[in-house]
N, C-alpha and C. Protein backbone atom coordinates (compact mmCIF):
# COMPACT_ATOMS: atom_id res chain seq x y z
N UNK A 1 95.56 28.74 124.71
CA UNK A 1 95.28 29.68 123.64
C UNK A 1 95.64 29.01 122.33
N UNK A 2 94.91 28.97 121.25
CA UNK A 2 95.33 28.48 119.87
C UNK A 2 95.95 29.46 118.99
N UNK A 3 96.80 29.28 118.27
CA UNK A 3 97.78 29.84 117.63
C UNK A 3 96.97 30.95 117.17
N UNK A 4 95.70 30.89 116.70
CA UNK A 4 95.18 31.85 115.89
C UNK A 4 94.75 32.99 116.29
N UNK A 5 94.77 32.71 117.78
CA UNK A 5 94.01 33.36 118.90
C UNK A 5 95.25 35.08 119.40
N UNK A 6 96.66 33.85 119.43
CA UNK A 6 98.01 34.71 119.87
C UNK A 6 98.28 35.53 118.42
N UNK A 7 97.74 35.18 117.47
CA UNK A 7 97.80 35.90 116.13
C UNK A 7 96.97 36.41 115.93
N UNK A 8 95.80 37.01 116.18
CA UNK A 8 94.98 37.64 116.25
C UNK A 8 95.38 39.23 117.43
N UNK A 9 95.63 38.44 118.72
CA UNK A 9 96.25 39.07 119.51
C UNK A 9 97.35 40.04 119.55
N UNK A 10 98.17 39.78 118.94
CA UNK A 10 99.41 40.37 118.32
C UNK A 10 99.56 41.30 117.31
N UNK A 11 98.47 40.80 116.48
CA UNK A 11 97.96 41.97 115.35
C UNK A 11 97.45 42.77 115.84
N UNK A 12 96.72 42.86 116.61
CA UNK A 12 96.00 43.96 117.52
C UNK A 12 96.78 45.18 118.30
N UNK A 13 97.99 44.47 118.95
CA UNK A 13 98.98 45.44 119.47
C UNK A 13 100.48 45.53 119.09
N UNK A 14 100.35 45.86 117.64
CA UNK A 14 101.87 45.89 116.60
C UNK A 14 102.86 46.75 117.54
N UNK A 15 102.26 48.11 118.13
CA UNK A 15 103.10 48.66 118.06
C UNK A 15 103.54 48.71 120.28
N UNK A 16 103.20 48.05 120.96
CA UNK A 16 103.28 48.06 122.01
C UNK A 16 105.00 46.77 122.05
N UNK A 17 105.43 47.19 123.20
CA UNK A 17 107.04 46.00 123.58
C UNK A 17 106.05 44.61 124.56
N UNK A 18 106.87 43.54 123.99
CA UNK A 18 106.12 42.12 124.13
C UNK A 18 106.71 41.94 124.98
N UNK A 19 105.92 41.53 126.28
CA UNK A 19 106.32 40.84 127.03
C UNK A 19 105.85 39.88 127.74
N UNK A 20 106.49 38.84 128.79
CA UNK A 20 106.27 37.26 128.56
C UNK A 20 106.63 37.38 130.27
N UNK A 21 105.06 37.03 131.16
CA UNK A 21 105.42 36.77 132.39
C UNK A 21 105.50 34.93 132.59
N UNK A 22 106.62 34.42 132.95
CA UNK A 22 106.62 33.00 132.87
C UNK A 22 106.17 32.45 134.40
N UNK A 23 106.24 33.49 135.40
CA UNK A 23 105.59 33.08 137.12
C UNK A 23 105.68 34.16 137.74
N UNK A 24 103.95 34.53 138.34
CA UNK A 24 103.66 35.45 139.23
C UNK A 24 105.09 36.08 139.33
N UNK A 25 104.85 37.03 138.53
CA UNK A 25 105.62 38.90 138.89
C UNK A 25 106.65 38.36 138.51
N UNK A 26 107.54 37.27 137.63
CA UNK A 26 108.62 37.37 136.89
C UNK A 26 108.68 37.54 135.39
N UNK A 27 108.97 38.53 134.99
CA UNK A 27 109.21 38.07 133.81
C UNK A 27 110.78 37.55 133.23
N UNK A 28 110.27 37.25 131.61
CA UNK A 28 111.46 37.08 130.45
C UNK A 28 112.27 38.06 130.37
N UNK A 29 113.37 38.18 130.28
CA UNK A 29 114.45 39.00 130.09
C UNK A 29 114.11 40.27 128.72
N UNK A 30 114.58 41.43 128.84
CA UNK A 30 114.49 42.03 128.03
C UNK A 30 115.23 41.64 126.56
N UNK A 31 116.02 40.85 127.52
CA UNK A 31 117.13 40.76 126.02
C UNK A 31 116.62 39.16 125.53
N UNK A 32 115.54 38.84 125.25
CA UNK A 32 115.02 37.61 124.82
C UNK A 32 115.08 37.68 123.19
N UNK A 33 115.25 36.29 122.93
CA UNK A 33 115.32 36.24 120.93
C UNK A 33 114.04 35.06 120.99
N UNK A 34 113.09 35.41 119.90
CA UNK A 34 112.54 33.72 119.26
C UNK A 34 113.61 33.13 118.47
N UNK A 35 113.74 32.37 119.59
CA UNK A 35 115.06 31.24 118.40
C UNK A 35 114.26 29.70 117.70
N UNK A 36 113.14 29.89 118.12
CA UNK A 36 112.83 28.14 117.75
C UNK A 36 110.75 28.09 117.60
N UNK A 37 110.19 27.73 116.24
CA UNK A 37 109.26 27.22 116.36
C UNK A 37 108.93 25.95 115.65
N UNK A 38 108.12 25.38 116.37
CA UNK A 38 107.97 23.84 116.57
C UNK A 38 106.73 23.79 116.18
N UNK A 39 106.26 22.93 115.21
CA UNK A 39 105.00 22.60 114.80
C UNK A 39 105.06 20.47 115.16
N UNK A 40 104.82 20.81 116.43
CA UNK A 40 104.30 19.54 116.95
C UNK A 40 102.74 18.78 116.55
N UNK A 41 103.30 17.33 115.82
CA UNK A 41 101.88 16.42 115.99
C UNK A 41 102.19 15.51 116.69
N UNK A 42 101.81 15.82 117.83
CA UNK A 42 101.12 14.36 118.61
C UNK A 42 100.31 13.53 118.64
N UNK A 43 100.93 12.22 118.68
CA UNK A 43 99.34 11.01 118.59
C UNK A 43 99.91 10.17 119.54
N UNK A 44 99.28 9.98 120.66
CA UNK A 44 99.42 9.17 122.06
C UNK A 44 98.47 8.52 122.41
N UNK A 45 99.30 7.39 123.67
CA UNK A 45 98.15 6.53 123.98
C UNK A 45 98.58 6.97 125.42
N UNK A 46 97.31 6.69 126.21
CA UNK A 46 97.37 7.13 127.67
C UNK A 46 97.69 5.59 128.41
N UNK A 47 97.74 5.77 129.56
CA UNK A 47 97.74 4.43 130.39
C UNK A 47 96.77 3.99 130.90
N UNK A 48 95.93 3.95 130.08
CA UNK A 48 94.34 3.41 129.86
C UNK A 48 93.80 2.59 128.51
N UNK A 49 94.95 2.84 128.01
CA UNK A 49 95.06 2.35 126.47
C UNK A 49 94.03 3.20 125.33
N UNK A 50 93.82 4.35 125.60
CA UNK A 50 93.34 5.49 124.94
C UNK A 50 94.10 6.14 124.60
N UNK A 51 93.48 6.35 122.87
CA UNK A 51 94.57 6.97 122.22
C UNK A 51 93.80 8.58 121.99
N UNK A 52 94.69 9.20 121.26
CA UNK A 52 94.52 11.01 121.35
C UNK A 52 95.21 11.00 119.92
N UNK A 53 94.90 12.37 119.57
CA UNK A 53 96.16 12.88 118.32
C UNK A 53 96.05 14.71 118.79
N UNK A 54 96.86 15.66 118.45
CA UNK A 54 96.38 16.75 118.77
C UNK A 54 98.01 17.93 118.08
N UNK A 55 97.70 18.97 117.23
CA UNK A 55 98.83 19.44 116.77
C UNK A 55 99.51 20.54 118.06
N UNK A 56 100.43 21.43 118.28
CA UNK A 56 100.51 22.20 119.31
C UNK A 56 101.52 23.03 118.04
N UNK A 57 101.83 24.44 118.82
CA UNK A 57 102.88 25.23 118.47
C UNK A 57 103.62 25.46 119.26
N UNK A 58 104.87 25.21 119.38
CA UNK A 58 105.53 25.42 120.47
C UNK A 58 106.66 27.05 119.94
N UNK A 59 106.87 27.86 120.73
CA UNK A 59 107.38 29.12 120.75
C UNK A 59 108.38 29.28 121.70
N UNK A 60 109.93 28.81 120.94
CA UNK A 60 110.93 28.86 121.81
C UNK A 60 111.87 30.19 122.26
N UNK A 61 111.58 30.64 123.50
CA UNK A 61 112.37 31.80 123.97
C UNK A 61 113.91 31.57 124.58
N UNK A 62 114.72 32.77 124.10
CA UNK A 62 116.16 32.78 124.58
C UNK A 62 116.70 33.64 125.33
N UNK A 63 116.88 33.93 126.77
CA UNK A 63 117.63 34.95 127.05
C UNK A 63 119.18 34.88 126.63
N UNK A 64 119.42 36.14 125.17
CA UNK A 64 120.90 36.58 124.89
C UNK A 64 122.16 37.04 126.17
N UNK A 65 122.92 36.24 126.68
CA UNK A 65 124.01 36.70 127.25
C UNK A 65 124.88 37.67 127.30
N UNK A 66 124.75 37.81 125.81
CA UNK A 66 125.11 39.13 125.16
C UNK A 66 124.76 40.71 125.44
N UNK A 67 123.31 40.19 125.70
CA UNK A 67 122.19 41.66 126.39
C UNK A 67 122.23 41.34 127.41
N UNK A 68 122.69 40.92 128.16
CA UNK A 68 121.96 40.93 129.82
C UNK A 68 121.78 42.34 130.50
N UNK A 69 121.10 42.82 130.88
CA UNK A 69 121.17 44.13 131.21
C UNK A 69 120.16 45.49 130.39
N UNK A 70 119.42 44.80 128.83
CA UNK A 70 118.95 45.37 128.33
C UNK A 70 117.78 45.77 128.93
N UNK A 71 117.32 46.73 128.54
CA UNK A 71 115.80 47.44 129.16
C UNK A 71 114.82 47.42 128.34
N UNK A 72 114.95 47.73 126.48
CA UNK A 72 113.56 47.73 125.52
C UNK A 72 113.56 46.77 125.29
N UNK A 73 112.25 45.70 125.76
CA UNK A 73 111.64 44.71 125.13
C UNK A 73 111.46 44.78 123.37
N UNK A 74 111.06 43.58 123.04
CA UNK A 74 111.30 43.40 121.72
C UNK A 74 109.94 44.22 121.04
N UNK A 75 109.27 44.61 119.81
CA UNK A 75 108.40 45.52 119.71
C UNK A 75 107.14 44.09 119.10
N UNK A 76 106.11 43.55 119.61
CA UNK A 76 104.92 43.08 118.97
C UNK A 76 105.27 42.99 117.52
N UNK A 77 105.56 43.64 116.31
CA UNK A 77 105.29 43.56 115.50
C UNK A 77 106.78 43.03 114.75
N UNK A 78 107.98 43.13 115.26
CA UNK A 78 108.97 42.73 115.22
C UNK A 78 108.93 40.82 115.55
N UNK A 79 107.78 40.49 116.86
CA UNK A 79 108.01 39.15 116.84
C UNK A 79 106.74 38.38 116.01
N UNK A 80 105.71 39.52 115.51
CA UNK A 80 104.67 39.15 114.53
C UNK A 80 105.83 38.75 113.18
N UNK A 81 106.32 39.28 112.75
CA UNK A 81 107.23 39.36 111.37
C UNK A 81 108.00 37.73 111.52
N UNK A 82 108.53 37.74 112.74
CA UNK A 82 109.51 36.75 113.13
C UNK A 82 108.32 35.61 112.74
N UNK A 83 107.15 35.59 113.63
CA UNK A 83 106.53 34.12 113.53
C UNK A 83 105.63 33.92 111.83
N UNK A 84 105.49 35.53 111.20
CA UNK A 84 105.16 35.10 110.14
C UNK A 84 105.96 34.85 109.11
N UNK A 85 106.97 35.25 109.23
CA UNK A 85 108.30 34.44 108.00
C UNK A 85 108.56 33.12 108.63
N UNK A 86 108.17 32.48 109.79
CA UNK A 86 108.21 31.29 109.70
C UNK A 86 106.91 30.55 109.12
N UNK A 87 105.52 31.38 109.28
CA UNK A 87 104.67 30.91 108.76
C UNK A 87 104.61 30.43 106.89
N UNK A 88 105.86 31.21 106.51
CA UNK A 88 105.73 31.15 105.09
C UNK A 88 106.61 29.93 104.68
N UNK A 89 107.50 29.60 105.57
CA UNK A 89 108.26 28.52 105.66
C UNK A 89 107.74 27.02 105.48
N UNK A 90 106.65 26.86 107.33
CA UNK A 90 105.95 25.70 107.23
C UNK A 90 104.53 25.97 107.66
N UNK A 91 103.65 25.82 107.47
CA UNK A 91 102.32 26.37 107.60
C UNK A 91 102.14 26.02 109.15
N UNK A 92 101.41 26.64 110.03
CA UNK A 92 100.92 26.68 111.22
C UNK A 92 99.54 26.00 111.31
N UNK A 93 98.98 25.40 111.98
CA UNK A 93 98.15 24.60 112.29
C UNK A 93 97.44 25.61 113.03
N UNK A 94 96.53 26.68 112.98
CA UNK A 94 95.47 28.07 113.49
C UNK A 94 95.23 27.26 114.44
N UNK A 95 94.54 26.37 114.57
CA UNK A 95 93.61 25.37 115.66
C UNK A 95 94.39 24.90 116.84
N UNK A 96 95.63 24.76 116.56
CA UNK A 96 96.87 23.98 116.86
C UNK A 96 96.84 24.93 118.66
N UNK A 97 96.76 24.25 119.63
CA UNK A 97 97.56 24.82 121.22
C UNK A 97 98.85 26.03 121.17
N UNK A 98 98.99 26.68 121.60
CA UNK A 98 100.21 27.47 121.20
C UNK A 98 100.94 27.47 123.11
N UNK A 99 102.29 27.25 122.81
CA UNK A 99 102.99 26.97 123.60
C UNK A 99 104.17 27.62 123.55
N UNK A 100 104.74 28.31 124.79
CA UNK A 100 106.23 29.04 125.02
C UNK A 100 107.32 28.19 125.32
N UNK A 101 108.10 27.75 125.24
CA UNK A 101 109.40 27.01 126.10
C UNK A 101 110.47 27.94 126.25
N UNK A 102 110.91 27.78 127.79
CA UNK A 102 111.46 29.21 128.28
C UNK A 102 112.35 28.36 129.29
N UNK A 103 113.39 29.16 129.76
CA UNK A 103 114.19 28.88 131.01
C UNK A 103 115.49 29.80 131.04
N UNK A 104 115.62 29.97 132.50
CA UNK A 104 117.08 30.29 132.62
C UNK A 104 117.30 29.96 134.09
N UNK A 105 118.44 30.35 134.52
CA UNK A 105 119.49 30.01 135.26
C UNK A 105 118.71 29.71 136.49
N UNK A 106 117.43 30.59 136.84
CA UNK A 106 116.78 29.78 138.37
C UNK A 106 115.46 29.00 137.73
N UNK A 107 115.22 28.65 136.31
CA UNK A 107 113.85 28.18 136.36
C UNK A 107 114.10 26.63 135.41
N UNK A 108 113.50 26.11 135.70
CA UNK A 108 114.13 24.82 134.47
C UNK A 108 113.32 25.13 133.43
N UNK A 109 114.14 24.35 132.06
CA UNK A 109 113.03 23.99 131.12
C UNK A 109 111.40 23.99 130.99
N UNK A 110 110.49 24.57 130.49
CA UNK A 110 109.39 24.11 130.59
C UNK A 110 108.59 24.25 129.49
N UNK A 111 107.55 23.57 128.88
CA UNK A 111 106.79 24.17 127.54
C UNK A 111 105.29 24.86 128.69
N UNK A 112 105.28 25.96 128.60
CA UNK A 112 104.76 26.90 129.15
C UNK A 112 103.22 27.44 128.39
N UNK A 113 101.79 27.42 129.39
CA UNK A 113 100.51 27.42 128.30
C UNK A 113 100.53 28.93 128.23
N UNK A 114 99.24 29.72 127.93
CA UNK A 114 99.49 31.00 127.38
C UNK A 114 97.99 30.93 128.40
N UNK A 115 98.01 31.40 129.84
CA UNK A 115 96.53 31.67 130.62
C UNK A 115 96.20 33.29 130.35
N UNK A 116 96.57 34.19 129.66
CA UNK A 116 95.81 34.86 129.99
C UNK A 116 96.68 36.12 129.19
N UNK A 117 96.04 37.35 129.11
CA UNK A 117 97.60 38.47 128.31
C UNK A 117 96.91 39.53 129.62
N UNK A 118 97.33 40.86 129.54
CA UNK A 118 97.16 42.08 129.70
C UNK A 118 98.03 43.20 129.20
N UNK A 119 97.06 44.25 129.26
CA UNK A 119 97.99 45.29 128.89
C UNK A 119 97.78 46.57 129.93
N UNK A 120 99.46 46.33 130.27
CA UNK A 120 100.10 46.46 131.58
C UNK A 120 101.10 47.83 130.66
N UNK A 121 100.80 49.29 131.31
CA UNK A 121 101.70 50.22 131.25
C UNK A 121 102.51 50.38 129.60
N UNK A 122 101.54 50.13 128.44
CA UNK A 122 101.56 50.32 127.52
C UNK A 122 102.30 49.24 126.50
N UNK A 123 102.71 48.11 127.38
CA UNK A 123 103.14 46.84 127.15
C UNK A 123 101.99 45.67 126.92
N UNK A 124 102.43 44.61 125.94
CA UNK A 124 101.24 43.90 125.67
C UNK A 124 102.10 42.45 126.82
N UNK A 125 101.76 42.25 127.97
CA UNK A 125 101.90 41.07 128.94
C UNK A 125 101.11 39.95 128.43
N UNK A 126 101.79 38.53 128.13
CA UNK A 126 101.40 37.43 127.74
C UNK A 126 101.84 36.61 128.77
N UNK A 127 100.78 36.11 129.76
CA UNK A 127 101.02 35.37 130.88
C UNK A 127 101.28 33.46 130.54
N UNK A 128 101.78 33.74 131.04
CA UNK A 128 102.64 32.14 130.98
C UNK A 128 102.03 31.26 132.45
N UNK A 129 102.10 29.87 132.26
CA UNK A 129 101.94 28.78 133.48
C UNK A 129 102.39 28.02 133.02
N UNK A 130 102.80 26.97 133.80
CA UNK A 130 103.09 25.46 133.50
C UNK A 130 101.55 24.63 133.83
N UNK A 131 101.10 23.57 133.41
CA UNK A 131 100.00 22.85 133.28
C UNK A 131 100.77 21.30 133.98
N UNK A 132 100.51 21.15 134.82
CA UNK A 132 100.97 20.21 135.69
C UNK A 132 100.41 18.43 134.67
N UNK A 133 101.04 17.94 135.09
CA UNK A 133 100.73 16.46 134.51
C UNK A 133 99.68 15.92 135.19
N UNK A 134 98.88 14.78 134.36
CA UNK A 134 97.56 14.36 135.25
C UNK A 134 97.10 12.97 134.79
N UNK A 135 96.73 12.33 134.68
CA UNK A 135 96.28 11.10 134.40
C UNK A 135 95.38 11.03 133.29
N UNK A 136 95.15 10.82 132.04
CA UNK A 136 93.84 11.32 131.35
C UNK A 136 92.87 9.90 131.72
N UNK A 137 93.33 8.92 132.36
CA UNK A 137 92.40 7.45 132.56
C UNK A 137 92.54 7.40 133.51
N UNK A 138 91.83 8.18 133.90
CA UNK A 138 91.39 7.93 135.65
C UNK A 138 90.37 7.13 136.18
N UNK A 139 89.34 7.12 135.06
CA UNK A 139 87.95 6.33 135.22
C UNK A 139 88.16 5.26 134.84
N UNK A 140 89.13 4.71 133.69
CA UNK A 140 89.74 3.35 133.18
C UNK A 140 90.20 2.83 134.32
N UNK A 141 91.27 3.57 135.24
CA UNK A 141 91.94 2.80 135.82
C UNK A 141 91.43 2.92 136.93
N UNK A 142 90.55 3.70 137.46
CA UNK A 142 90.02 3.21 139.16
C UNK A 142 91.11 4.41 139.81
N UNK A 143 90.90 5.62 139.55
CA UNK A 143 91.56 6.79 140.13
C UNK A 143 91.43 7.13 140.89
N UNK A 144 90.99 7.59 142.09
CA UNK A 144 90.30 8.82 142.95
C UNK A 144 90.58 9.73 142.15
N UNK A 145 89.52 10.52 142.10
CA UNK A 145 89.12 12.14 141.26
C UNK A 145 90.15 13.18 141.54
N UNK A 146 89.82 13.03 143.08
CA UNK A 146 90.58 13.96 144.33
C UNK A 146 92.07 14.44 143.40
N UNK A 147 92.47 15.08 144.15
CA UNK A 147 93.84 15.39 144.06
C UNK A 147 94.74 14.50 144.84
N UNK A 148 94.71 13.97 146.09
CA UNK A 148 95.32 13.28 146.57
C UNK A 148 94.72 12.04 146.67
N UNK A 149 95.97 11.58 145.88
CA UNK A 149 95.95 9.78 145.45
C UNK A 149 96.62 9.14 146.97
N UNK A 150 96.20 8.07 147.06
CA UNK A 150 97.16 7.11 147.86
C UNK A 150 97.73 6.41 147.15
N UNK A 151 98.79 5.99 147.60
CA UNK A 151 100.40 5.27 147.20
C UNK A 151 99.58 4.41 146.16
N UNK A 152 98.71 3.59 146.97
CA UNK A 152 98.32 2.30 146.26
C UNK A 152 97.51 2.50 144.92
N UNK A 153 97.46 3.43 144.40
CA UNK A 153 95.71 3.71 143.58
C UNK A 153 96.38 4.15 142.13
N UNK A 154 97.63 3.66 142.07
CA UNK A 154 98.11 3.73 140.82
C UNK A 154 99.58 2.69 140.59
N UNK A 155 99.52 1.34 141.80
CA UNK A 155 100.63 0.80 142.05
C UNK A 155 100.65 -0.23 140.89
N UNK A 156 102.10 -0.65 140.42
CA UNK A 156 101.70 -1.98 139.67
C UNK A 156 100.64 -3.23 140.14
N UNK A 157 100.27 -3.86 138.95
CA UNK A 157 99.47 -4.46 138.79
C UNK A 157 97.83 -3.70 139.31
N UNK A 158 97.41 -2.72 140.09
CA UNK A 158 96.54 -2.13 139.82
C UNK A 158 95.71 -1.65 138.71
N UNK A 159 95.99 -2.00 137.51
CA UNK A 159 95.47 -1.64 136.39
C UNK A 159 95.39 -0.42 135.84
N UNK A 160 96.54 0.30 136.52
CA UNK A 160 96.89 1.60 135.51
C UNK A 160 98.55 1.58 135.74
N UNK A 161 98.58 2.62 134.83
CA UNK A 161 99.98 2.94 134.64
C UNK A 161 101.16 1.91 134.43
């Protein structure tokens, strides 16, 4: 989802409680804070020797220790305010990937994509995944397509990685 897209989105349902499923039927804690946004530019080279550039937003979530136990989610327009007083800060890249980073005590770290929202029991649900890692030079380096690689098909001196 591009930033402009989750801002568009959000404007739409000011007055509904935000909430953030991070894996099938779990969600974010009620007592969550935005503590952190990240206006990432990336410019990489793959292991194909192809290069990329690409901006992202990253949207850092906190479960408070303090609340554990809370029940009202935070209100849409409360975390609209939050991301637009940061917008006045450093400008947002609209085009830019928009990304969650989330964790607690059973899930690790992760920068988390945005597949999908619903509105679930008068709540605006913003579905979360992780996007697994992948090779972007697969055809450079003589990949199998497949999902399952053999040992050898990415070993040194093979011409990738």
């Amino acid at each position: 989802m591009k930033t402009s897209e989750l801002f568009d989105l959000l404007k739409s349902h000011q007055a509904k409680p935000l909430l953030f499923e991070y894996a099938p039927n779990l969600l974010v804690g009620a007592n969550y804070h935005i503590i952190e946004v990240k206006h990432l530019k990336i410019d990489s080279v793959d292991c194909g020797a192809g290069t990329d550039a690409w901006n992202e937003t990253i949207i850092q979530l906190w479960e408070s220790p303090e609340e554990i136990g809370k029940t009202e989610f935070m209100k849409v327009s409360k975390a609209l305010a939050i991301l637009d007083r940061v917008g006045q800060m450093k400008s947002y890249d609209m085009d830019a990937e928009v990304k969650f980073e989330y964790s607690n005590a059973n899930f690790h770290t992760a920068q988390l994509f945005v597949t999908g929202f619903a509105i679930k029991n008068g709540n605006l649900l913003i579905k979360l995944d992780i996007n697994p890692t992948d090779c972007k030079a697969k055809e450079a380096c003589g990949v199998a397509q497949s999902e399952e690689l053999s040992v050898n098909e990415c070993a040194p001196g093979g011409g990738c990685c």
